[in-house]
PDB file of N, CA and C in Angstrom:
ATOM      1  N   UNK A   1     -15.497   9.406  -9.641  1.00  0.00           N
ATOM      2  CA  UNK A   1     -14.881   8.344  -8.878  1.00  0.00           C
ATOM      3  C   UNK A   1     -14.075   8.957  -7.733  1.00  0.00           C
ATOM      4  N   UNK A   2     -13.879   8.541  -6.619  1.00  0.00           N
ATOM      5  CA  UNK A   2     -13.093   8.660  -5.029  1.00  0.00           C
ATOM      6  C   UNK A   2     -11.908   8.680  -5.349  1.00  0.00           C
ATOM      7  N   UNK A   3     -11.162   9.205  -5.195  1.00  0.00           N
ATOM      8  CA  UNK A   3      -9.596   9.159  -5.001  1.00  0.00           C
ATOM      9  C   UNK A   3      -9.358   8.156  -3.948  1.00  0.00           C
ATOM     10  N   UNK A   4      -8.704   7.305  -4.711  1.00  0.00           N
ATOM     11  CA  UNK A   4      -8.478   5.690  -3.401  1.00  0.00           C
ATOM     12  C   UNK A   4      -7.261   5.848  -2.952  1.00  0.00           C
ATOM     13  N   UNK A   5      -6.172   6.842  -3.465  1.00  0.00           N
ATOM     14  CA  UNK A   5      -4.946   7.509  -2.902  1.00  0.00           C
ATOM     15  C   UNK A   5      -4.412   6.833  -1.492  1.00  0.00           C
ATOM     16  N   UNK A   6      -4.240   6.511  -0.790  1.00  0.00           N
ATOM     17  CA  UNK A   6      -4.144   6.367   0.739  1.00  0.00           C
ATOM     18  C   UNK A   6      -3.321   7.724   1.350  1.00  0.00           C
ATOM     19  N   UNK A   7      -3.736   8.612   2.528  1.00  0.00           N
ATOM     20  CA  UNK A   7      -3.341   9.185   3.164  1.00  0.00           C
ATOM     21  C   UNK A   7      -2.874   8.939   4.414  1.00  0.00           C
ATOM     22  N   UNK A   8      -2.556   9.867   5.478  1.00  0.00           N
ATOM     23  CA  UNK A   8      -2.235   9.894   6.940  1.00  0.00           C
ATOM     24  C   UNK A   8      -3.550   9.720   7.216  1.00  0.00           C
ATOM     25  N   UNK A   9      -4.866  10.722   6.656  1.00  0.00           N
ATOM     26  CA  UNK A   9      -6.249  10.590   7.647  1.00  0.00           C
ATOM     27  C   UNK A   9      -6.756   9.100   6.886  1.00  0.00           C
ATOM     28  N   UNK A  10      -6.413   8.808   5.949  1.00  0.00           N
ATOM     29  CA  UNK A  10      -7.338   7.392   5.420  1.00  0.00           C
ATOM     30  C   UNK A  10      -6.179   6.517   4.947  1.00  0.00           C
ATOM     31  N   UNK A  11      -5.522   5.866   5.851  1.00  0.00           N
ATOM     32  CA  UNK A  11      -3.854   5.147   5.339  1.00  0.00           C
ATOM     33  C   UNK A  11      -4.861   3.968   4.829  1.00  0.00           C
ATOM     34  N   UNK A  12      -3.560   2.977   4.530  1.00  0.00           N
ATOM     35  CA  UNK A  12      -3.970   2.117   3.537  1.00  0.00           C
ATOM     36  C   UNK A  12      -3.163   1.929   2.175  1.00  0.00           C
ATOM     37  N   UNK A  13      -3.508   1.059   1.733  1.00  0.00           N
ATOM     38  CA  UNK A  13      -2.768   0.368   0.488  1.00  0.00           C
ATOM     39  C   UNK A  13      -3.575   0.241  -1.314  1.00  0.00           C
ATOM     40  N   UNK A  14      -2.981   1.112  -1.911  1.00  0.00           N
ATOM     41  CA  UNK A  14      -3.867   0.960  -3.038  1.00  0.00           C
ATOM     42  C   UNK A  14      -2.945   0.675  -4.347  1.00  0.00           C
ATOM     43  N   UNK A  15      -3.565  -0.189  -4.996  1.00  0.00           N
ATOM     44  CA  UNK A  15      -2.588  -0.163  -6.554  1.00  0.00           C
ATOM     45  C   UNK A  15      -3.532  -0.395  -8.014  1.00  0.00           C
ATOM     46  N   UNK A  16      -2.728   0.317  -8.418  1.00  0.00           N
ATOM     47  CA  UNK A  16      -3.610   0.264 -10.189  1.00  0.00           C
ATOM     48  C   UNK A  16      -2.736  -0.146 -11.121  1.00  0.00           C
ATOM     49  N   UNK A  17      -3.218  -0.799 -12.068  1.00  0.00           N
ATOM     50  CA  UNK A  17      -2.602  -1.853 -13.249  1.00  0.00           C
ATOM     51  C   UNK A  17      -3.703  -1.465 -14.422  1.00  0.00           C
ATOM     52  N   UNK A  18      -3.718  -0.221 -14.718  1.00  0.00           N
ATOM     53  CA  UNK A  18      -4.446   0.249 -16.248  1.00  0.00           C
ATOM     54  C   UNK A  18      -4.660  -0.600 -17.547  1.00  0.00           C
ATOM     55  N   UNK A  19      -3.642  -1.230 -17.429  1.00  0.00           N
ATOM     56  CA  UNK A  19      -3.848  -2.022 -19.018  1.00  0.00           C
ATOM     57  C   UNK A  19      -2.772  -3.562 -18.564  1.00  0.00           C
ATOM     58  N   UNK A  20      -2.938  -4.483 -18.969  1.00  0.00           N
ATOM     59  CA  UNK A  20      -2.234  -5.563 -19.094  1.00  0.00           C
ATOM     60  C   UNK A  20      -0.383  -5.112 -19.328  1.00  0.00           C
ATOM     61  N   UNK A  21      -0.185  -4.332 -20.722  1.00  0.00           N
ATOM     62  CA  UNK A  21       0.724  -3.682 -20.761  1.00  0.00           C
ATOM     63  C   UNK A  21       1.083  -2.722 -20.763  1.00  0.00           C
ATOM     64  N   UNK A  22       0.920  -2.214 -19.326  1.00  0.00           N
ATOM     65  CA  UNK A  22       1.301  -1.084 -18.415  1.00  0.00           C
ATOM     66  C   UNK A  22       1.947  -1.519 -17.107  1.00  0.00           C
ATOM     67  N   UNK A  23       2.661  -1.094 -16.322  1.00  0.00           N
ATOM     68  CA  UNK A  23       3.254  -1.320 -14.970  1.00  0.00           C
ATOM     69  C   UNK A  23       2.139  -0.699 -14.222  1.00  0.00           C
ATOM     70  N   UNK A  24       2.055  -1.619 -12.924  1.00  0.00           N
ATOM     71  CA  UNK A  24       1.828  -1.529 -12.058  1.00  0.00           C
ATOM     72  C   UNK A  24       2.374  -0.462 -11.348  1.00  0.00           C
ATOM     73  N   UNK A  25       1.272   0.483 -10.169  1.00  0.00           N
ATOM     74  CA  UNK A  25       1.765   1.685  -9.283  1.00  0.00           C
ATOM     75  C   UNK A  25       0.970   1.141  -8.247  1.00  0.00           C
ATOM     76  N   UNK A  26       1.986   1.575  -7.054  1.00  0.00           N
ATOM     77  CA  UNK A  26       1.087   1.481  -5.843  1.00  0.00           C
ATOM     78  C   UNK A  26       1.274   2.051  -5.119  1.00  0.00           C
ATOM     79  N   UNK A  27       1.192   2.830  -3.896  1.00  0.00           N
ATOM     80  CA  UNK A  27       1.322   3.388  -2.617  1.00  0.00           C
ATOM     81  C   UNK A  27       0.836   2.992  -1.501  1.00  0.00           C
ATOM     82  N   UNK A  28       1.617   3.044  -0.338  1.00  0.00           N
ATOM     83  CA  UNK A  28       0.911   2.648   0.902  1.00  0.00           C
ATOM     84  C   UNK A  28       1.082   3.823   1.715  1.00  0.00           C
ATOM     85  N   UNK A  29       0.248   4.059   2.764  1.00  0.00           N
ATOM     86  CA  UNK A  29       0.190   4.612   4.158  1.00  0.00           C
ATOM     87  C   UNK A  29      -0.251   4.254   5.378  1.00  0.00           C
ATOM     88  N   UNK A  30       0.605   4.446   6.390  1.00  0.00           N
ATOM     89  CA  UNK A  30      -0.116   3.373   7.233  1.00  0.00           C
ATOM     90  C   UNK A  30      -0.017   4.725   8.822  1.00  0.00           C
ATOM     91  N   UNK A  31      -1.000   4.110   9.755  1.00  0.00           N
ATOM     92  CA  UNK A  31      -1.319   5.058  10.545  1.00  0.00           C
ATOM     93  C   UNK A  31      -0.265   4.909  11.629  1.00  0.00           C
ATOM     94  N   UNK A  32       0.967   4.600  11.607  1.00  0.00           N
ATOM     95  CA  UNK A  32       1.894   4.650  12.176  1.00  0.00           C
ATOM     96  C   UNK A  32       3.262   5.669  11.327  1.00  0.00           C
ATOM     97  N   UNK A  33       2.678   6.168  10.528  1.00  0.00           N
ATOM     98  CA  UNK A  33       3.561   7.087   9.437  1.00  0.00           C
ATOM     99  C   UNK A  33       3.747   6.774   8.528  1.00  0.00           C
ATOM    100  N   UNK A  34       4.385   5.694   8.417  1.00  0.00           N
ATOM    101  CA  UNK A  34       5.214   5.068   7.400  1.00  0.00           C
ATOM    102  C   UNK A  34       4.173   5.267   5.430  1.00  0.00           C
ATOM    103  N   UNK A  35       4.979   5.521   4.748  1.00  0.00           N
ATOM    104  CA  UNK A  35       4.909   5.478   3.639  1.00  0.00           C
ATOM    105  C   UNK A  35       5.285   4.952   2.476  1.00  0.00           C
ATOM    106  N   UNK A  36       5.180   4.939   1.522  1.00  0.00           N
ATOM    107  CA  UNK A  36       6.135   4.323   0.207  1.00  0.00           C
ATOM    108  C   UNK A  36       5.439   4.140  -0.991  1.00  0.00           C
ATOM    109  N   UNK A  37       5.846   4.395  -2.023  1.00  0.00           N
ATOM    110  CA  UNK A  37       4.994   4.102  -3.228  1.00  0.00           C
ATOM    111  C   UNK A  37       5.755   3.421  -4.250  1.00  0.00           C
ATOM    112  N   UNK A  38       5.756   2.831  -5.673  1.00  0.00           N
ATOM    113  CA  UNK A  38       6.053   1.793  -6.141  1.00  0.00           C
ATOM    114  C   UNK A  38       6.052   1.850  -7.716  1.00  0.00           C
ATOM    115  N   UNK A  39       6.399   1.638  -8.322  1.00  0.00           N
ATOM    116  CA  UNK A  39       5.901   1.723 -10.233  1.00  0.00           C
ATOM    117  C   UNK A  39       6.986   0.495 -10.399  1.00  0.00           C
ATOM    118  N   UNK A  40       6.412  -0.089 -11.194  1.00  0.00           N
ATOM    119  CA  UNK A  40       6.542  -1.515 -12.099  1.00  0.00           C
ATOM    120  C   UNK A  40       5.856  -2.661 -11.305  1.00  0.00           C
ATOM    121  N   UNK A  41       5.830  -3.635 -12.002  1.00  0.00           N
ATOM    122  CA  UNK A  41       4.936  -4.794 -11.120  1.00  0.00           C
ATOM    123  C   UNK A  41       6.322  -5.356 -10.154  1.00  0.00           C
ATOM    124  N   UNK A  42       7.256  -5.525 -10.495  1.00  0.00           N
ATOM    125  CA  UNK A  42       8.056  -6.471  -9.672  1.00  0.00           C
ATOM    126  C   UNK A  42       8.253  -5.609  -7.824  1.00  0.00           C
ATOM    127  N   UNK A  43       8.188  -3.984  -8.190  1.00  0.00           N
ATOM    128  CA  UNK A  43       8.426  -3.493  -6.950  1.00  0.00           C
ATOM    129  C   UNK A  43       6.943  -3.085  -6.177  1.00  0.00           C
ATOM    130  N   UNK A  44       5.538  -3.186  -7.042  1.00  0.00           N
ATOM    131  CA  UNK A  44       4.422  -3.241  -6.423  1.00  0.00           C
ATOM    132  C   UNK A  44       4.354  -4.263  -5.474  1.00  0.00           C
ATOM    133  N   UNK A  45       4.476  -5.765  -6.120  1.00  0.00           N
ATOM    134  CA  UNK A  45       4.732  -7.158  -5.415  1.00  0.00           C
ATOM    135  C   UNK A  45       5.314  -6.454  -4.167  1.00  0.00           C
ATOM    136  N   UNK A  46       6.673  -6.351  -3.999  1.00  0.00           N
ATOM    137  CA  UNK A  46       7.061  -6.186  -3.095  1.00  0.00           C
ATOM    138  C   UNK A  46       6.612  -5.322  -1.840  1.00  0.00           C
ATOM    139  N   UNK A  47       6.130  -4.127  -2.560  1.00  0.00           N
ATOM    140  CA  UNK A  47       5.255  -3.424  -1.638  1.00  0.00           C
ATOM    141  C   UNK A  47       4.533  -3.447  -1.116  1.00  0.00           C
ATOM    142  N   UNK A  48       3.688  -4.458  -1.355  1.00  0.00           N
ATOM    143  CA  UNK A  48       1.984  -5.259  -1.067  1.00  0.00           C
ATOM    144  C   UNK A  48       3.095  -6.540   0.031  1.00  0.00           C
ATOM    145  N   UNK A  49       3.939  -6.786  -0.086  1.00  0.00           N
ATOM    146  CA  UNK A  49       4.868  -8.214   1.016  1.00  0.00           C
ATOM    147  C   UNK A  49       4.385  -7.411   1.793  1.00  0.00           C
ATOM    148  N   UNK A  50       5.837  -6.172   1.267  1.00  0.00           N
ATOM    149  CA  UNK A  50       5.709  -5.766   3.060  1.00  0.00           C
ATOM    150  C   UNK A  50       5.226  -5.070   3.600  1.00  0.00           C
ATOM    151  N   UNK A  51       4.116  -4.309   2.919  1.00  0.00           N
ATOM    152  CA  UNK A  51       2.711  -3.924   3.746  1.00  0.00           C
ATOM    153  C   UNK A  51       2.076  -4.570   4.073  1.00  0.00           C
ATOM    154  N   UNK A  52       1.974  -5.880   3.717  1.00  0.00           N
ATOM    155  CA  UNK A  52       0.983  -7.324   4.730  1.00  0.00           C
ATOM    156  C   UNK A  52       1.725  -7.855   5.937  1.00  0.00           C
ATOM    157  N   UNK A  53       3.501  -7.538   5.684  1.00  0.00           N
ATOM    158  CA  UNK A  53       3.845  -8.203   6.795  1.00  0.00           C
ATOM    159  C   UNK A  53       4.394  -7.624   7.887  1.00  0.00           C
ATOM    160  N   UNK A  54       4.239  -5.908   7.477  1.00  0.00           N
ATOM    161  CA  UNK A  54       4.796  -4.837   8.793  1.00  0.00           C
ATOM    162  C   UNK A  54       3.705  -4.222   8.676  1.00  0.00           C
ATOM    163  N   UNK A  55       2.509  -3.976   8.318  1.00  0.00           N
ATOM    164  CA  UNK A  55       1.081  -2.582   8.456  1.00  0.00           C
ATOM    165  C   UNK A  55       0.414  -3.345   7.814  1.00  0.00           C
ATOM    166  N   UNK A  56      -1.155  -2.416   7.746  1.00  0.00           N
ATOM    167  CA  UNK A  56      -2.194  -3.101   7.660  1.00  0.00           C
ATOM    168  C   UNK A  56      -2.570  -3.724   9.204  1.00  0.00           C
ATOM    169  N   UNK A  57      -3.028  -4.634   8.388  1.00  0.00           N
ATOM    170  CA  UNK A  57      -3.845  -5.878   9.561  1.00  0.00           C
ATOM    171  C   UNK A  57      -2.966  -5.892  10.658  1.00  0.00           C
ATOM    172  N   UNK A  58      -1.930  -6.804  10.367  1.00  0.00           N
ATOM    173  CA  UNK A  58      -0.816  -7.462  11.044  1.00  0.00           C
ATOM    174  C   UNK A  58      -0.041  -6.066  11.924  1.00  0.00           C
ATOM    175  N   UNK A  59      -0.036  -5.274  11.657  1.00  0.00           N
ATOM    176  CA  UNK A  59       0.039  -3.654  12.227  1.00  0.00           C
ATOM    177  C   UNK A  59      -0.183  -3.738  13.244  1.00  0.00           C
ATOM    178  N   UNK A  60      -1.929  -3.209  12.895  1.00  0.00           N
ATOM    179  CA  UNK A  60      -2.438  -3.264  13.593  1.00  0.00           C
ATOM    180  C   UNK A  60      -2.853  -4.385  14.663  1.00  0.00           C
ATOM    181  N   UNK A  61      -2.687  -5.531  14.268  1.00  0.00           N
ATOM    182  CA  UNK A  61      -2.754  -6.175  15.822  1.00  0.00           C
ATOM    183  C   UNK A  61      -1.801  -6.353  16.660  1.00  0.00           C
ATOM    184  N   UNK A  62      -0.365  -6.283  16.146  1.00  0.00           N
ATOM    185  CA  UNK A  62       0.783  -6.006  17.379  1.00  0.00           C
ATOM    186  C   UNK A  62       0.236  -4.838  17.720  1.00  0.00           C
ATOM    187  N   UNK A  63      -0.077  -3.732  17.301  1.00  0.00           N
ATOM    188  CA  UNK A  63      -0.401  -2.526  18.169  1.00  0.00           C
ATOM    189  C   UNK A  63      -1.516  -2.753  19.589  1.00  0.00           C
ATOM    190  N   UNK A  64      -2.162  -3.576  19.165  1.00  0.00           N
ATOM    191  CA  UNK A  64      -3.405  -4.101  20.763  1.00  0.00           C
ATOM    192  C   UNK A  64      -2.613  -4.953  21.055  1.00  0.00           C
ATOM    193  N   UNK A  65      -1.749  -5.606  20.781  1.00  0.00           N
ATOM    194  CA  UNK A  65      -1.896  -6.591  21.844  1.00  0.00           C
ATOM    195  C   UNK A  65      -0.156  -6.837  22.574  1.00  0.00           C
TER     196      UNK A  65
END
C-alpha cells in the first residue's frame, strides 16, 4: 500500500480511524507550507474545518484569483 502521508512535494490532507474504538489521526500539508497533524476525533474534526476553510481547494483558489 502508498503511504498517503501528505508532504511538501504531495501536500494534502489525510486521516485514519483503524477501528471504531480507536481515535482518529490526521495530518495536513498544504503547498503554501503550512502543516499540522491531529490524534483524537474531536481535534481531527477540527483539522479537516480548517483545512477546508484556509488550504486545499479554497487555498488554492484565493491563490488565482
Amino acid at each position: 500500500m502508498t503511504d498517503l502521508t501528505p508532504t511538501p512535494d504531495r501536500p494534502g490532507l489525510h486521516v485514519s480511524k483503524p477501528a471504531p474504538d480507536e481515535p482518529a489521526t490526521g495530518s495536513a500539508v498544504c503547498h503554501c507550507g503550512a502543516s499540522a497533524t491531529a490524534t483524537g476525533d474531536e481535534q481531527v474534526r477540527l483539522l479537516v474545518a480548517g483545512w477546508e476553510a484556509n488550504h486545499g481547494p479554497v487555498h488554492g483558489s484565493a491563490a488565482k484569483g
